[in-house]
C-alpha atoms as a PDB file:
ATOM      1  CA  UNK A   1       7.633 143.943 -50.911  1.00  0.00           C
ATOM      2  CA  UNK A   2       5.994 146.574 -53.228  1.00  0.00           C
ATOM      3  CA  UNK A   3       7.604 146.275 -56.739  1.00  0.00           C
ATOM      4  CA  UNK A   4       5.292 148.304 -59.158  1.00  0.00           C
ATOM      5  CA  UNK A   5       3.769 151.587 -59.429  1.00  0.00           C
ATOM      6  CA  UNK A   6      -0.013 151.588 -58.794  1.00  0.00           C
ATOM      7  CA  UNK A   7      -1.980 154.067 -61.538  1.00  0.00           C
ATOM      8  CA  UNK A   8      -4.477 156.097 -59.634  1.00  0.00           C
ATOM      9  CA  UNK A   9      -7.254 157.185 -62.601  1.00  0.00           C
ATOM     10  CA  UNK A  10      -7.713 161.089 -60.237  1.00  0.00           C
ATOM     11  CA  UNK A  11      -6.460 164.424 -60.876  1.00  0.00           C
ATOM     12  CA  UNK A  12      -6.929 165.160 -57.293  1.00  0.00           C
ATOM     13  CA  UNK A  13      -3.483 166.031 -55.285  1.00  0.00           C
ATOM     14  CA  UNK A  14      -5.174 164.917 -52.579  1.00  0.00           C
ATOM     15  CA  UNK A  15      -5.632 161.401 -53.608  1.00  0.00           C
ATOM     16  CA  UNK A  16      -2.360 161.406 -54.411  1.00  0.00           C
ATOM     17  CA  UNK A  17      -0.688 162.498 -50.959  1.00  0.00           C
ATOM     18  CA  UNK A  18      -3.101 159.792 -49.232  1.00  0.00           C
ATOM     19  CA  UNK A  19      -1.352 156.825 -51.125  1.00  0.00           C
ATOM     20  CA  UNK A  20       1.940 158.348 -51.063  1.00  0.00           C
ATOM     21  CA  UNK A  21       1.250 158.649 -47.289  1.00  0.00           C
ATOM     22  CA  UNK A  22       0.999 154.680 -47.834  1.00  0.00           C
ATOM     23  CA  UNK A  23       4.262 154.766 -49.137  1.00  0.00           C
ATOM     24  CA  UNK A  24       3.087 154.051 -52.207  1.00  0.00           C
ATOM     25  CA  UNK A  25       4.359 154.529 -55.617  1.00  0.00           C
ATOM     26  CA  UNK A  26       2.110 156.162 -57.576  1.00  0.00           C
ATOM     27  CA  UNK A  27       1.561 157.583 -61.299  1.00  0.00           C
ATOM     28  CA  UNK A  28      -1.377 159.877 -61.983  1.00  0.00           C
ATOM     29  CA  UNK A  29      -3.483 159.034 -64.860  1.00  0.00           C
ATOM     30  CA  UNK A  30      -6.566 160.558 -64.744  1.00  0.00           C
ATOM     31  CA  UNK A  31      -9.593 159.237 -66.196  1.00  0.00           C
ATOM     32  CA  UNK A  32     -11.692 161.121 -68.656  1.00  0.00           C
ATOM     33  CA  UNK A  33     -15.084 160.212 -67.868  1.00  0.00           C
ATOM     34  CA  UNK A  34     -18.618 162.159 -67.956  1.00  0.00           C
ATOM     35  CA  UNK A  35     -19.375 162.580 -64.355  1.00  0.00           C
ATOM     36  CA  UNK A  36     -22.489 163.695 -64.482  1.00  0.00           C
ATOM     37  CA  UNK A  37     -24.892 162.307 -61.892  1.00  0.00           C
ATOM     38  CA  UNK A  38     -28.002 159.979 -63.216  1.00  0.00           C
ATOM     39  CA  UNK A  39     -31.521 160.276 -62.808  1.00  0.00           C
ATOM     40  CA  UNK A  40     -33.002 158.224 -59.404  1.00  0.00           C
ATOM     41  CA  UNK A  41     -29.192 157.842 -58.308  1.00  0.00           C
ATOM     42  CA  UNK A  42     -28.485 158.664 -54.878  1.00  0.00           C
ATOM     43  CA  UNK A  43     -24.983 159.644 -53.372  1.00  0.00           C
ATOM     44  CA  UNK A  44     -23.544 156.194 -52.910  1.00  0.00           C
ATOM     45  CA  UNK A  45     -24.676 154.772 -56.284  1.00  0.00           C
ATOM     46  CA  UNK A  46     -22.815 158.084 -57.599  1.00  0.00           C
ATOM     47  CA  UNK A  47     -19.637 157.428 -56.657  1.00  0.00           C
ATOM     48  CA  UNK A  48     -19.382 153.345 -56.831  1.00  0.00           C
ATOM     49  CA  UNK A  49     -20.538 153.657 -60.587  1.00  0.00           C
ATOM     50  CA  UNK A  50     -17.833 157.079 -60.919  1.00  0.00           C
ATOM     51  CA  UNK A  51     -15.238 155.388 -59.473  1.00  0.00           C
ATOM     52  CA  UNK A  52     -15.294 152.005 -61.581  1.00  0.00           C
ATOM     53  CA  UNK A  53     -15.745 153.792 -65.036  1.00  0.00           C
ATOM     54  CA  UNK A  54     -12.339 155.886 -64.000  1.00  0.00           C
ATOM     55  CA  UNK A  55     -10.485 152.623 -62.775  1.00  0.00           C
ATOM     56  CA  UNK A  56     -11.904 150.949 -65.727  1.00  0.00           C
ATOM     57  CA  UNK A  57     -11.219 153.583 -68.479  1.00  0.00           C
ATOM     58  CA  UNK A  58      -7.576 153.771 -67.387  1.00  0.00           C
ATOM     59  CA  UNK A  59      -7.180 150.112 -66.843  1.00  0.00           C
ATOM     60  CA  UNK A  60      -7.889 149.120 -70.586  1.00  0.00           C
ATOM     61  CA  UNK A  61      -4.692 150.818 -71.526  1.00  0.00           C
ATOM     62  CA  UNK A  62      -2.461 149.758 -68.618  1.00  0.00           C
ATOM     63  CA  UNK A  63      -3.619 145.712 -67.872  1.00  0.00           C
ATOM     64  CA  UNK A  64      -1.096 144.129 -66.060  1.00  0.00           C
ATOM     65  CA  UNK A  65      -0.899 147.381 -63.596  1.00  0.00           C
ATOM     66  CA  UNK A  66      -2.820 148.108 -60.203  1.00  0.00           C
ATOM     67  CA  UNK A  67      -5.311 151.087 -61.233  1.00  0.00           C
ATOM     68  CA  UNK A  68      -7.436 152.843 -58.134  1.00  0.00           C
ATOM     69  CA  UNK A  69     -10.416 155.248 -59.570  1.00  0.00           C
ATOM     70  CA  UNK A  70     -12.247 156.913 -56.856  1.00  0.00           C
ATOM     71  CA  UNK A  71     -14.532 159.692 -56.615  1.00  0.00           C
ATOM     72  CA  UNK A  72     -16.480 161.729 -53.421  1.00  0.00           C
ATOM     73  CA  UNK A  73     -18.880 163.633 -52.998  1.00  0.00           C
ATOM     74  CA  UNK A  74     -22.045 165.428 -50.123  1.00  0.00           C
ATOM     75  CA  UNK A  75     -25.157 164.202 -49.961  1.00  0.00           C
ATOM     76  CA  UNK A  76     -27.643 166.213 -47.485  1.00  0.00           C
ATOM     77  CA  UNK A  77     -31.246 165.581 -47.577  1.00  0.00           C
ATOM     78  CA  UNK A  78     -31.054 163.328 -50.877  1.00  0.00           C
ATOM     79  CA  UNK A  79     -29.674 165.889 -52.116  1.00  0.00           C
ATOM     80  CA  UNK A  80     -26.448 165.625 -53.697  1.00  0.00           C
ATOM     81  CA  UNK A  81     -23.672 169.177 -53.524  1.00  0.00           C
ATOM     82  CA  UNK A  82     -21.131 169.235 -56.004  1.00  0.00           C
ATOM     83  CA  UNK A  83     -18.541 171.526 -56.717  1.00  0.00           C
ATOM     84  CA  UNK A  84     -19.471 175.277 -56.099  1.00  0.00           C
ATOM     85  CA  UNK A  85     -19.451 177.226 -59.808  1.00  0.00           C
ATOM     86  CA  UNK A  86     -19.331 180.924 -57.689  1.00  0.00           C
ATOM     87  CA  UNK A  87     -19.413 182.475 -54.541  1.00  0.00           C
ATOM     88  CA  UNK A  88     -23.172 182.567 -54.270  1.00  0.00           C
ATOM     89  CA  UNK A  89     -23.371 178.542 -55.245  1.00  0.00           C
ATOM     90  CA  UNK A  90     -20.880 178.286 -51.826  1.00  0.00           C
ATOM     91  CA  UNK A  91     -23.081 180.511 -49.810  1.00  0.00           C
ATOM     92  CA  UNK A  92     -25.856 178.614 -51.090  1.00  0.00           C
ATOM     93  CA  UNK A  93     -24.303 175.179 -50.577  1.00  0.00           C
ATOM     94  CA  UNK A  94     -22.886 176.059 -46.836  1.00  0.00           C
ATOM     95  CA  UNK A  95     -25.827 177.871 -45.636  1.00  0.00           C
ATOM     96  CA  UNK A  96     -27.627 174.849 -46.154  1.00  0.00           C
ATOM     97  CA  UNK A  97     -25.499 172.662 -43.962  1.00  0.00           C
ATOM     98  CA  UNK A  98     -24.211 174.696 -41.672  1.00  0.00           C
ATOM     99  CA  UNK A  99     -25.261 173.561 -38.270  1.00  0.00           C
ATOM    100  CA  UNK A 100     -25.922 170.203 -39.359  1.00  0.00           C
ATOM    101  CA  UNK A 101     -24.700 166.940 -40.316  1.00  0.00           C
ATOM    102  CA  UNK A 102     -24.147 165.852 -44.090  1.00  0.00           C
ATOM    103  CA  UNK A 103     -22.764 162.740 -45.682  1.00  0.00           C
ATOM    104  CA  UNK A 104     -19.342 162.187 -47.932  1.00  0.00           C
ATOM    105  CA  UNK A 105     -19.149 159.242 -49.444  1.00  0.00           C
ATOM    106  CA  UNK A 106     -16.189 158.018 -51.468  1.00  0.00           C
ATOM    107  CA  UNK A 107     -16.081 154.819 -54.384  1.00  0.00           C
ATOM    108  CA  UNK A 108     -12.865 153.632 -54.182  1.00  0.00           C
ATOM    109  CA  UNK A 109     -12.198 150.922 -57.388  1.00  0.00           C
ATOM    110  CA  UNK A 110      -9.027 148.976 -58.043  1.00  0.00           C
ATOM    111  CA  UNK A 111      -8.721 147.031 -61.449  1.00  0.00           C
ATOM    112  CA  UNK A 112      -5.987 144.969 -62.974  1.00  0.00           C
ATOM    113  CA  UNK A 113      -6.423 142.450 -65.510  1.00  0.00           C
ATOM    114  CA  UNK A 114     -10.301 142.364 -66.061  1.00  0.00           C
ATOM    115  CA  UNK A 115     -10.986 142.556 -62.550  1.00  0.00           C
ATOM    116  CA  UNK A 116     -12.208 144.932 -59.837  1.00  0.00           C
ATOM    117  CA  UNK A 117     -13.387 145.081 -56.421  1.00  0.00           C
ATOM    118  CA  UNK A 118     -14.688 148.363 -55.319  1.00  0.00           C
ATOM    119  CA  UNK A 119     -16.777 149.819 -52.103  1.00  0.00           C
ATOM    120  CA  UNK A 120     -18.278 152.795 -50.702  1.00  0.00           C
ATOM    121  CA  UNK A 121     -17.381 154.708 -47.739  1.00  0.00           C
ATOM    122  CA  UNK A 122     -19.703 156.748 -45.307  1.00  0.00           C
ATOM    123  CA  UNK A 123     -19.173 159.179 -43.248  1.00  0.00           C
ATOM    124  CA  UNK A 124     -21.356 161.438 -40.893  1.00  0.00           C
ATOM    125  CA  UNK A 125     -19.381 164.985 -41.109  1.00  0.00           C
ATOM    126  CA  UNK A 126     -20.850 167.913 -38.246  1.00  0.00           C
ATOM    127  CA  UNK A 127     -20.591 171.772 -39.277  1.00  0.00           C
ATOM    128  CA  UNK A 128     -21.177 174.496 -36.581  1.00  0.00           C
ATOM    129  CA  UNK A 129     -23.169 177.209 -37.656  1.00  0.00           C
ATOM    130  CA  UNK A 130     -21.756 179.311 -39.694  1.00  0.00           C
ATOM    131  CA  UNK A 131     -22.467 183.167 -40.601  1.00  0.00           C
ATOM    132  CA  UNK A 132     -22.996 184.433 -44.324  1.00  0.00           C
ATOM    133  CA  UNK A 133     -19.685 186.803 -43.894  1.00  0.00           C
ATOM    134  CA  UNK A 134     -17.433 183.696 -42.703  1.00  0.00           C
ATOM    135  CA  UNK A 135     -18.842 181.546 -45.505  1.00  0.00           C
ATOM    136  CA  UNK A 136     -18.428 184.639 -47.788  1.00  0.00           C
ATOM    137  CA  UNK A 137     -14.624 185.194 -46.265  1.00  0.00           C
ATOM    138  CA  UNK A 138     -13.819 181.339 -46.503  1.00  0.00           C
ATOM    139  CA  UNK A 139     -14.376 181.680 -50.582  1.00  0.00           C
ATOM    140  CA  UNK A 140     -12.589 184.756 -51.013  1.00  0.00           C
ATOM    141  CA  UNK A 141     -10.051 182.156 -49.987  1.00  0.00           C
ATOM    142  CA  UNK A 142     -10.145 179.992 -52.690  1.00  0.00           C
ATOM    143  CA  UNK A 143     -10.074 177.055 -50.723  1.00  0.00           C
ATOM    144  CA  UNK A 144     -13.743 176.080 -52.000  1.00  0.00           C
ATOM    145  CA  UNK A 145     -12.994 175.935 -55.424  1.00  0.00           C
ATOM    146  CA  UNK A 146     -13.197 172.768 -56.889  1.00  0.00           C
ATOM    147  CA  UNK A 147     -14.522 170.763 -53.219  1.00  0.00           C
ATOM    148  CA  UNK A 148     -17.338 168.526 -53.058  1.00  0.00           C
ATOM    149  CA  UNK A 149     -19.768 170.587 -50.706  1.00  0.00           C
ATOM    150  CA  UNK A 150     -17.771 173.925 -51.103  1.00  0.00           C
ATOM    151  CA  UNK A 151     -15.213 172.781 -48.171  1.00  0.00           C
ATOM    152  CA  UNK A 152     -11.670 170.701 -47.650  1.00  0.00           C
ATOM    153  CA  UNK A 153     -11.465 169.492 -44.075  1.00  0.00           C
ATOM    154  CA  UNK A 154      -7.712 169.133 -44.339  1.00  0.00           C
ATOM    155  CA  UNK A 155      -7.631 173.095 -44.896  1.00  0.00           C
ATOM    156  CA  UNK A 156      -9.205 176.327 -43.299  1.00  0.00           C
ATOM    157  CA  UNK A 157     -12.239 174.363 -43.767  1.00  0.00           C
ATOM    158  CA  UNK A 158     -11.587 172.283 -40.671  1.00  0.00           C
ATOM    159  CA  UNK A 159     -12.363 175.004 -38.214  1.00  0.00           C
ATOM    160  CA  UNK A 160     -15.979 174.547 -39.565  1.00  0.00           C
ATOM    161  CA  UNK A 161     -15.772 171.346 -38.888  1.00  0.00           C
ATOM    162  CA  UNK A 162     -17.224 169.816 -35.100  1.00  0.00           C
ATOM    163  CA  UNK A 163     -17.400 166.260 -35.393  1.00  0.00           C
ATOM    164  CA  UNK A 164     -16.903 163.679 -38.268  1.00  0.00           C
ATOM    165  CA  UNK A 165     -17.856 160.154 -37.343  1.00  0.00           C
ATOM    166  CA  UNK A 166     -16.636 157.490 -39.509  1.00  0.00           C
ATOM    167  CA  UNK A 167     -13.319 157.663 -41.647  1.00  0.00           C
ATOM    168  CA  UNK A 168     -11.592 161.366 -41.434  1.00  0.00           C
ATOM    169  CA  UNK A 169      -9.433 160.282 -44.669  1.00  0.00           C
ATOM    170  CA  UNK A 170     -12.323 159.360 -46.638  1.00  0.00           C
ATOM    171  CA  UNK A 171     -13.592 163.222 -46.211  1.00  0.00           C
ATOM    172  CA  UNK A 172      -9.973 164.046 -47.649  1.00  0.00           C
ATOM    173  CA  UNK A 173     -10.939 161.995 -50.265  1.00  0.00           C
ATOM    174  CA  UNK A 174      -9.545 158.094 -49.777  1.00  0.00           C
ATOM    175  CA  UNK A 175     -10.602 155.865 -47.009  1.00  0.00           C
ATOM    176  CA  UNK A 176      -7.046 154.306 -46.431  1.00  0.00           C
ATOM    177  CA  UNK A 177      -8.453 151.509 -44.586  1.00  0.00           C
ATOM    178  CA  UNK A 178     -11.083 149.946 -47.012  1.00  0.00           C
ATOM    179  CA  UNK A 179      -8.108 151.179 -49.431  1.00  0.00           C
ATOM    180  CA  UNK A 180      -5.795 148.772 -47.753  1.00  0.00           C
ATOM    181  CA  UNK A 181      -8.481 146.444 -47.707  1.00  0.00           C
ATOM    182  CA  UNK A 182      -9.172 146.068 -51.472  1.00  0.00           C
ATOM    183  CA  UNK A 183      -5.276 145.955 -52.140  1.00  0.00           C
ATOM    184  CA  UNK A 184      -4.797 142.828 -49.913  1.00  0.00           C
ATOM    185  CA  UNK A 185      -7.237 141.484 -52.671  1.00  0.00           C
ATOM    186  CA  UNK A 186      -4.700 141.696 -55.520  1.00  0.00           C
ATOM    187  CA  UNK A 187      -1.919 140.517 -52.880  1.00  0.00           C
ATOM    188  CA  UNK A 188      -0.638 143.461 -51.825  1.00  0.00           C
ATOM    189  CA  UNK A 189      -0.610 143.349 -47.849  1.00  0.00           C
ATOM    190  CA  UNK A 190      -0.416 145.487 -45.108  1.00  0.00           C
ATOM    191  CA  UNK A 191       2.708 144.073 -44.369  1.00  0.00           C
ATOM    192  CA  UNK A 192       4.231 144.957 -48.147  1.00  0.00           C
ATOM    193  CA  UNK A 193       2.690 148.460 -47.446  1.00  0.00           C
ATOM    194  CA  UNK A 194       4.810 148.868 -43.777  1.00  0.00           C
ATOM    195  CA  UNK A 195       8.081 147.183 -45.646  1.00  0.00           C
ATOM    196  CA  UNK A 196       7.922 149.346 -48.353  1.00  0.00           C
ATOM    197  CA  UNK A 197      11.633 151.302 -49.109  1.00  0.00           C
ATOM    198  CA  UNK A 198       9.671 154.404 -49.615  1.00  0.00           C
ATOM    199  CA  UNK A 199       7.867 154.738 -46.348  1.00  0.00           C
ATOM    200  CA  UNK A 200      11.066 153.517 -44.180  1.00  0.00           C
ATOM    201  CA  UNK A 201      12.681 156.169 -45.576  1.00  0.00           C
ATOM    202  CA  UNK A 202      10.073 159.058 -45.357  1.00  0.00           C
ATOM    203  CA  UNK A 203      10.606 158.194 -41.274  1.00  0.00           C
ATOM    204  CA  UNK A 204      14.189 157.681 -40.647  1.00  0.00           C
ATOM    205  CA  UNK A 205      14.954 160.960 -38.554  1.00  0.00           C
ATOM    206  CA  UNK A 206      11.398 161.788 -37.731  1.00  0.00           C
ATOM    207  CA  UNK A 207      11.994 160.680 -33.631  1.00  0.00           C
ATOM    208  CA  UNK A 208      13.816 162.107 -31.514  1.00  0.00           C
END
């Protein structure tokens, strides 16, 4: 049975919803780390260094706790897209894979005691082509503020959105599976996640 609160070293609400949709317990600490990307390193060396320096950073002050650090991000033609700063960085950014297929890759680290085991994440995401004036519209939103890649496929973004092979919750932002995976390491189970008081109780009355 789950009997501690896991630290998860992100800001990012949607992080947070993905191990909550675990039934997890979960207290945000988030890491403050300079994220800026290295010379010669490619998407997936991005985000496995990213998210070990968060899980790590937040870890030192919080030992004998669970601590998950992950980070995610585009990569399209060795190329990797960030976080639009304005409107013409999002035309820029979707004009450039629109009608194509990118990469999102996600680090996902968990630390406790001195220890981590991390991985990396791929997935192949597919946009349809897209005019200027919907990419233009789809800022005016605000939705692309502050996304990897100037889109969230859990939002309005998903109607850009024509095929995704690989994990759909690692474009959110958390691969639960691998997530899973890496907790079983530190003895926390599958099982302990489906027996956990919090997620019984988020689906008593959900059936009909």
């Amino acid at each position: 049975m789950i009997n501690q609160t896991i630290i998860l070293a992100s800001a990012s609400p949607r992080r947070l919803s993905l191990l909550r949709q675990l039934g997890l317990q979960v207290e945000v600490r988030p890491a403050d780390i300079d994220e800026s990307v290295r010379d010669s390193e490619d998407g997936r060396q991005y985000v496995s260094r990213l998210a070990r320096e968060k899980s790590a950073a937040v870890a030192v002050h919080a030992s004998d706790r669970l601590v998950i650090g992950a980070d995610t991000t585009i990569e399209y033609e060795e190329q990797i897209l960030g976080k639009p700063i304005d409107q013409n960085d999002c035309l820029a950014m979707l004009s450039m894979i629109q009608g194509k297929a990118h990469r999102v890759y996600t680090g996902v680290a968990i630390t406790k005691g001195g220890r981590t085991e991390s991985c990396v994440v791929e997935t192949a995401v597919f946009l349809r082509s897209l005019t200027a004036a919907e990419i233009v519209a789809y800022w005016k939103t605000g939705e692309p503020v502050g996304k990897a890649g100037s889109y969230a496929i859990q939002g309005l973004g998903a109607m850009f959105v024509s095929r995704v092979e690989g994990s759909y919750s690692n474009v959110v932002g958390l691969p639960l599976c691998e997530t899973a995976g890496l907790l079983s390491d530190f003895g926390l189970s599958t099982q302990d996640v489906l027996s956990s008081p919090e997620l019984l109780n988020s689906s008593h009355g959900e059936h009909n």
